[in-house]
Protein backbone atom coordinates (compact mmCIF):
# COMPACT_ATOMS: atom_id res chain seq x y z
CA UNK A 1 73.16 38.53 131.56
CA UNK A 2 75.97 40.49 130.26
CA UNK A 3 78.30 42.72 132.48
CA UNK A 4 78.97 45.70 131.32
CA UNK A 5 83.00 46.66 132.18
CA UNK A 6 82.71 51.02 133.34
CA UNK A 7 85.27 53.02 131.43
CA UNK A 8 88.32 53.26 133.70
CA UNK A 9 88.64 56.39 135.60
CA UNK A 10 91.24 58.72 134.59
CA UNK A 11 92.92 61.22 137.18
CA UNK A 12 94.60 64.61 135.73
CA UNK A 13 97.88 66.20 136.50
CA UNK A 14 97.95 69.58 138.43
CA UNK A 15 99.60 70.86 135.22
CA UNK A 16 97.01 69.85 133.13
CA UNK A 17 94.12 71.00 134.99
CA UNK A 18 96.20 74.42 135.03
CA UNK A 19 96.48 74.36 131.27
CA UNK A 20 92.67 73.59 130.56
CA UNK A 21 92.04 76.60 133.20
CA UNK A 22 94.61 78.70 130.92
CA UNK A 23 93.01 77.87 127.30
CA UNK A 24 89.49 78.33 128.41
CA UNK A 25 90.60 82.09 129.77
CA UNK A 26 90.42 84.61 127.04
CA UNK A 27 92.49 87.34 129.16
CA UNK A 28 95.09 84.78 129.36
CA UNK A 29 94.99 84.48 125.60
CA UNK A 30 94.96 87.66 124.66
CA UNK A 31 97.68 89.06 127.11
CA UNK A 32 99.98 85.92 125.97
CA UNK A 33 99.51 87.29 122.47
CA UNK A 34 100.11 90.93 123.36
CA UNK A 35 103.92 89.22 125.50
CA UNK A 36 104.41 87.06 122.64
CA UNK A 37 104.52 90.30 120.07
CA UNK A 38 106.50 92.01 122.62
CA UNK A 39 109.27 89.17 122.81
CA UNK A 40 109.12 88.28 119.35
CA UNK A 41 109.79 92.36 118.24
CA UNK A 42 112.87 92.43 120.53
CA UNK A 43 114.04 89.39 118.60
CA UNK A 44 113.82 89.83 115.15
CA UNK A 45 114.77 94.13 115.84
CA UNK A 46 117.99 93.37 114.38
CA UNK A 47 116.40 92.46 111.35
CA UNK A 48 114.70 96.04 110.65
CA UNK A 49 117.20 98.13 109.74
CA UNK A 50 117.81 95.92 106.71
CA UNK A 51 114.32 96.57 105.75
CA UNK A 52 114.27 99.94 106.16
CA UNK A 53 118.27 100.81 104.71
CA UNK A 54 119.28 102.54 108.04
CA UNK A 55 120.02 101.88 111.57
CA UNK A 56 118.71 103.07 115.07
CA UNK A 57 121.53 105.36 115.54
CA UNK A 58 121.51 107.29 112.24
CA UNK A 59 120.79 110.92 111.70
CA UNK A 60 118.20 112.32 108.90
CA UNK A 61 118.73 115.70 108.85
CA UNK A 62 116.57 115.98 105.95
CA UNK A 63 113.48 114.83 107.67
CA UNK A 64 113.84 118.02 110.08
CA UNK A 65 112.41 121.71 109.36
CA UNK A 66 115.32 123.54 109.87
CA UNK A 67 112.74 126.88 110.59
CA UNK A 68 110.61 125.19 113.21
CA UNK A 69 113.94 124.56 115.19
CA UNK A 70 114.52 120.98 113.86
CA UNK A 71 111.11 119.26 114.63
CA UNK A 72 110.28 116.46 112.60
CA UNK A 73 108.66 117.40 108.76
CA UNK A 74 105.10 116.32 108.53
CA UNK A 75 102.27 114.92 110.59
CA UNK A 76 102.09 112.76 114.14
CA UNK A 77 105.75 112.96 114.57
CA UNK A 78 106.63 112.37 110.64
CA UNK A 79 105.39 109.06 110.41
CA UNK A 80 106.10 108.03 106.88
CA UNK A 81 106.58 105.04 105.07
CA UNK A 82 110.21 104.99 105.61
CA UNK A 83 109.74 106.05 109.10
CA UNK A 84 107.21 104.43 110.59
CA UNK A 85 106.74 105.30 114.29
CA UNK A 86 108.65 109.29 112.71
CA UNK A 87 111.79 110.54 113.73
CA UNK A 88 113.35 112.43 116.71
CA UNK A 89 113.17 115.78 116.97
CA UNK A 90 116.65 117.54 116.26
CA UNK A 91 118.52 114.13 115.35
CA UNK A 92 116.31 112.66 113.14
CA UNK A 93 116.54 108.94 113.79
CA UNK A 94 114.22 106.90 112.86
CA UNK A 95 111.79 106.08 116.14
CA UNK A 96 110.61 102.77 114.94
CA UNK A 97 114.37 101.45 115.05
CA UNK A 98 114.62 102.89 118.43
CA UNK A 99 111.53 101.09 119.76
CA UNK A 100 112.09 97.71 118.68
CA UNK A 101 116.23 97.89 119.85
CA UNK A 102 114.70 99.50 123.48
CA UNK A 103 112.27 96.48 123.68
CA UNK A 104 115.19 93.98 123.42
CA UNK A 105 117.62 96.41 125.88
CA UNK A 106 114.64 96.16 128.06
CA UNK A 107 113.25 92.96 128.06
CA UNK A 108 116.67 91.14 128.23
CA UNK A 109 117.83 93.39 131.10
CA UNK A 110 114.46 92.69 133.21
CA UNK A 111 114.44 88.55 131.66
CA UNK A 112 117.69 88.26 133.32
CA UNK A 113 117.75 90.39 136.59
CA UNK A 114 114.20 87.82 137.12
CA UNK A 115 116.27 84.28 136.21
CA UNK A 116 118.98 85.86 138.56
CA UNK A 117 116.51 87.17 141.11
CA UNK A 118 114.53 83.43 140.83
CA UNK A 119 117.70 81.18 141.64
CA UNK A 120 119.29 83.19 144.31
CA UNK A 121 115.31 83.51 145.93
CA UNK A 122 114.35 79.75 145.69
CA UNK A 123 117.77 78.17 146.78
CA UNK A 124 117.47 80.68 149.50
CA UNK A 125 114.14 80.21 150.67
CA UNK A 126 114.65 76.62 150.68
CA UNK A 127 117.35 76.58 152.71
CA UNK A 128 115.69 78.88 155.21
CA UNK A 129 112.73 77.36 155.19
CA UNK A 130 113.62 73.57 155.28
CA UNK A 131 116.37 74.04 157.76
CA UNK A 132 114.51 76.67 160.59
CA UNK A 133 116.28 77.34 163.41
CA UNK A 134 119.59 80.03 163.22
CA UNK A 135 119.32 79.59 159.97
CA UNK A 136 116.14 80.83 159.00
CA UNK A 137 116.80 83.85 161.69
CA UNK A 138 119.66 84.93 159.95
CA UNK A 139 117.98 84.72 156.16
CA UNK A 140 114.94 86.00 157.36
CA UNK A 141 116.61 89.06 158.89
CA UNK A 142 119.02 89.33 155.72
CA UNK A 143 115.59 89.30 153.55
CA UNK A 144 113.94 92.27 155.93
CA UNK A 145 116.74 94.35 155.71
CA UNK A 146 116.94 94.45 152.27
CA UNK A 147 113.43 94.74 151.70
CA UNK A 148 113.29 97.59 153.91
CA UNK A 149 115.35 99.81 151.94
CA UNK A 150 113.57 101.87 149.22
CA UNK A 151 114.76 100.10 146.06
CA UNK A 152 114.88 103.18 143.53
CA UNK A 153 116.65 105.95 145.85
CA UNK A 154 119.18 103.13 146.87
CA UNK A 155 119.51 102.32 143.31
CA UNK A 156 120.40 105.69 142.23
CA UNK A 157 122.46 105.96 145.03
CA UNK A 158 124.39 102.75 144.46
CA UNK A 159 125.04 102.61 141.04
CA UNK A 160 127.11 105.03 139.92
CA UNK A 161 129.37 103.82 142.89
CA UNK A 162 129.34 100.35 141.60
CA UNK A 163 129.94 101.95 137.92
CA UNK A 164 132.88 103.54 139.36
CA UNK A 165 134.93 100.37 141.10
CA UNK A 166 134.34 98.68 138.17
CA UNK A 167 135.42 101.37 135.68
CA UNK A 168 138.80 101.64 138.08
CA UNK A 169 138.99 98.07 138.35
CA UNK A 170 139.69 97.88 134.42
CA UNK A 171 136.08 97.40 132.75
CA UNK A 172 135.46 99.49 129.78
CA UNK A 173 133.03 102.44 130.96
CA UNK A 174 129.90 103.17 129.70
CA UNK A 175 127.17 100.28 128.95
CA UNK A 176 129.33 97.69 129.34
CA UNK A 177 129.48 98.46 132.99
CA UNK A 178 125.83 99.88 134.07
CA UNK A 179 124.29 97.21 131.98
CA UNK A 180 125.47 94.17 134.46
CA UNK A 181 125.66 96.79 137.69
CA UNK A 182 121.81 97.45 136.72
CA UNK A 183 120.47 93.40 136.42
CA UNK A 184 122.63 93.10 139.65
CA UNK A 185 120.89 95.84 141.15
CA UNK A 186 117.28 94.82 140.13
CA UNK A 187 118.06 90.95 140.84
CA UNK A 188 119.27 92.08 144.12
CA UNK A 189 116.08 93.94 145.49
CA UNK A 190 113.75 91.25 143.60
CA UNK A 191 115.17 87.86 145.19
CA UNK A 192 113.81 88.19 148.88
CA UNK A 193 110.22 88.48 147.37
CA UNK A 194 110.43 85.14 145.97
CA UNK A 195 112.67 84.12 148.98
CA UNK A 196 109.94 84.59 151.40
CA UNK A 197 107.54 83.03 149.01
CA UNK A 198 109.16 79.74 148.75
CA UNK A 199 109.89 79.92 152.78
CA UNK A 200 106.30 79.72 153.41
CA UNK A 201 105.30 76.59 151.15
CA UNK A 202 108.31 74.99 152.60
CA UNK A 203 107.29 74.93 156.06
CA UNK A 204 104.26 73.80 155.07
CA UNK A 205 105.64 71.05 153.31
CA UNK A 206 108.77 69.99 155.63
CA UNK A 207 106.22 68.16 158.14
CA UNK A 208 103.83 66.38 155.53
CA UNK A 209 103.63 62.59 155.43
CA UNK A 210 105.62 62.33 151.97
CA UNK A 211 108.50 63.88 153.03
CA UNK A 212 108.76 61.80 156.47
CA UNK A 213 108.19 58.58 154.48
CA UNK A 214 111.71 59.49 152.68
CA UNK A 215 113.25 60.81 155.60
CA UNK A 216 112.77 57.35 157.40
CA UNK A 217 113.95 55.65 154.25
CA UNK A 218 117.28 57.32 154.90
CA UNK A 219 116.72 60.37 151.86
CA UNK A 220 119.85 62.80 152.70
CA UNK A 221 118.01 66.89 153.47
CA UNK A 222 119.45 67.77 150.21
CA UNK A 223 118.01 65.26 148.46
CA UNK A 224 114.47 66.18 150.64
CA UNK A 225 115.06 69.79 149.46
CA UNK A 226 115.97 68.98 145.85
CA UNK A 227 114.13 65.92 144.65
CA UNK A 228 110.98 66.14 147.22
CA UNK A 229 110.02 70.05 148.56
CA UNK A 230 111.26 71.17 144.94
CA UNK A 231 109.02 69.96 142.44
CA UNK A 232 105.85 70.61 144.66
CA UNK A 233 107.09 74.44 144.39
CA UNK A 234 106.89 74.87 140.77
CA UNK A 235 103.28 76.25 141.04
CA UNK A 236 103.80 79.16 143.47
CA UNK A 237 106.81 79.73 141.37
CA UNK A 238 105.83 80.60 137.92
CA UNK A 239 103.12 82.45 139.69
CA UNK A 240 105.90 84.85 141.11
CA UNK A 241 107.83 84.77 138.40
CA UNK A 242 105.07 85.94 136.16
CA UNK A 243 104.37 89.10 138.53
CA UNK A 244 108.01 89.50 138.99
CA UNK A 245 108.88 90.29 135.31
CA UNK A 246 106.60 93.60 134.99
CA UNK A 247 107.82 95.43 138.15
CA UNK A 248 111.30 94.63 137.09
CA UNK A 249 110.33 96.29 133.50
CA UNK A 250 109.12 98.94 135.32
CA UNK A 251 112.38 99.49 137.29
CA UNK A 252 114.64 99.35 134.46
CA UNK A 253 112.61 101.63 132.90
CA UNK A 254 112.91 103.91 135.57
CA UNK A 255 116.02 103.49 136.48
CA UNK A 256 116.92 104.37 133.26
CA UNK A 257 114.35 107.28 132.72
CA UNK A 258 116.10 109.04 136.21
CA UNK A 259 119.53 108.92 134.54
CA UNK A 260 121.21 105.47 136.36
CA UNK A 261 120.65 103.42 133.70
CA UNK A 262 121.39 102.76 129.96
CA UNK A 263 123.23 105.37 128.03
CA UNK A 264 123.11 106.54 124.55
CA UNK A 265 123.92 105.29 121.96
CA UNK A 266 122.40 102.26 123.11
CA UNK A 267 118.31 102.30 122.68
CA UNK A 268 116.42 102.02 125.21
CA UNK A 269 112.39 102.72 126.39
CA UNK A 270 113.54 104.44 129.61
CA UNK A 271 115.81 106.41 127.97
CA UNK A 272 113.25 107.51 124.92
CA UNK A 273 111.38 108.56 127.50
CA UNK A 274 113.79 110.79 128.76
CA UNK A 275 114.31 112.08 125.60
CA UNK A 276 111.14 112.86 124.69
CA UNK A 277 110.19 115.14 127.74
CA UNK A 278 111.33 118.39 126.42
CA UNK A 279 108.71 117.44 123.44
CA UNK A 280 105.55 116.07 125.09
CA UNK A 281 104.07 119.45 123.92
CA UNK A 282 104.96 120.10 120.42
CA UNK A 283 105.45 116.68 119.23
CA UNK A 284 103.13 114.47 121.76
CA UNK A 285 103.86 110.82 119.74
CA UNK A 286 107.24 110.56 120.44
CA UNK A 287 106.30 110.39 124.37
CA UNK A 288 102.72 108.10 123.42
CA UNK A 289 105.12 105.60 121.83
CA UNK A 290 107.49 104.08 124.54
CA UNK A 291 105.03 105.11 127.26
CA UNK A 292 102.13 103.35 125.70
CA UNK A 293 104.09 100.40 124.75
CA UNK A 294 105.56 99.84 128.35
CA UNK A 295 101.90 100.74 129.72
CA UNK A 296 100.57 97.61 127.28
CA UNK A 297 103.61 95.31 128.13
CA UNK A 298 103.50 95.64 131.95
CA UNK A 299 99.73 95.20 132.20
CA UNK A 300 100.29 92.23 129.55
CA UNK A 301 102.72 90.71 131.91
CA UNK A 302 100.02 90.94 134.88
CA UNK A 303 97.03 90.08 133.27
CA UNK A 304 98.72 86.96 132.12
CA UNK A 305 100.11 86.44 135.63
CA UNK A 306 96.64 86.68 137.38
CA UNK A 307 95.51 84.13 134.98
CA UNK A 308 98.45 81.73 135.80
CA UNK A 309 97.71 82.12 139.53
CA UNK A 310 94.00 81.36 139.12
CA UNK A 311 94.71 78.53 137.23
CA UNK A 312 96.82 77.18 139.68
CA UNK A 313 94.51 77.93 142.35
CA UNK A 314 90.98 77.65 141.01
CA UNK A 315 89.47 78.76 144.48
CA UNK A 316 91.47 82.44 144.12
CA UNK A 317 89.38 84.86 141.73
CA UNK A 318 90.16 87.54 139.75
């Protein structure tokens, strides 16, 4: 009688159950594509105006009807095949350019207020959470209070302050200041989210089996924190930091769009749009285009963060 030996059994990896979740969901593919364009437009803008033989910031005064009080020549805008998204009314330049600069202003602005946002919130919610006591009093408190205040007034209210010590303080005005004060703005507001996030799966880790089996092998708390609570985080995480990156679109945009934000020359969706408001009537495409395209982009962004969250957690639905 011959044995037969069964197939050994095979376990799978959190993050490949996730990723089987993720290729089976056809929101998550189709938002992933719709983030991917998005990204891959702001990176490759620079490469436009070489296709088109003019940049973001030039005028084409010959594109304008001089009797119609300098609105652009020609249907939706003037859409043409040298201007492809039209032109500005009364300047002229070319919209297209403007769109695909604004998505890289934008997206690198909010890409970088969330890796900010994410590092200061983790280390911070470790620490609270893994330590207790004073400690987590104090950061907890620190993390109310800052959530408490409304983010956009006190962002209006605080920037062109911060503008202003840093103009005096030898910085060259302009961009080059409201740029950084705006990420540090946006990070500031956006790390207690994530903060009080990670605090909550770390007090329901600190007590688990695993991490007193290291503790009585003599494991330092740092090295508990950073080489045991750490890596079991990763999940809740990239869930947060998927749902983080839209709202802080959104806030650039509006910081922007309410005047504490980027300045011309520099492009910028926020600032089209705030443009483009004396116009919504008589040429309605130039407000469609940026408003559309952030509409897309943000709900991109969530869709595709929903779909990360259920595939992390199967037993959450949609």
């Amino acid at each position: 009688m011959k044995l037969i030996e069964a197939a050994p059994i095979t376990g799978r990896s959190p993050a490949a159950i996730a990723w089987s979740h993720l290729k089976s969901d056809r929101t998550a593919w189709v938002s992933s594509f719709f983030v991917f364009i998005f990204l891959f437009i702001g990176v490759i803008a620079p490469i436009f105006p070489r296709i088109l033989h003019t940049t973001p910031d030039a005028f084409h005064p010959e594109t304008l009807d001089a009797d119609m009080g300098a609105m652009p020549i020609g249907s939706f805008g003037g859409i043409s095949m040298q201007h492809w998204f039209g032109v500005e009314p009364r300047t002229g330049r070319d919209i297209f350019l403007r769109f695909v600069f604004g998505a890289r202003t934008s997206l690198s602005i909010a890409l970088i207020a969330t890796v900010i946002a994410t590092i200061i919130g983790v280390s911070i919610g470790l620490i609270s959470g893994f330590f207790g006591g004073k400690v987590d009093q104090v950061l907890s408190r620190l993390m109310e209070i800052i959530l408490a205040f409304p983010s956009i007034l006190f962002a209006l209210a605080i920037t062109p302050v911060l503008e202003s010590v840093l103009t005096r303080a030898g910085l060259p005005d302009g961009n080059g200041v409201r740029i950084p004060v705006m990420i540090f703005v946006i990070s500031t507001f956006g790390w207690p989210y994530i903060a009080r996030i990670v605090r909550g799966q770390v007090i329901s880790l600190r007590e688990r089996e695993f991490i007193e089996a290291a503790r009585a092998l003599g494991a330092s708390r740092w090295h508990l924190v950073f080489r045991e609570i750490l890596p079991n985080l990763w999940a809740p995480i990239l869930v947060t930091v998927a749902l983080n990156i839209p709202t802080f679109i959104t806030t650039e945009a509006a910081l922007t769009f309410l005047g504490a934000g980027v300045i011309e020359p520099t492009s910028d969706w926020g600032a089209m749009l705030l443009a483009s408001v004396p116009f919504y009537r008589v040429d309605p495409m130039y407000t469609f285009i940026p408003g559309f395209a952030l509409f897309i982009l943000v709900l991109a962004f969530n869709l595709l963060g929903d779909s990360v969250r259920d595939a992390l957690d199967p037993k959450s639905s949609r």
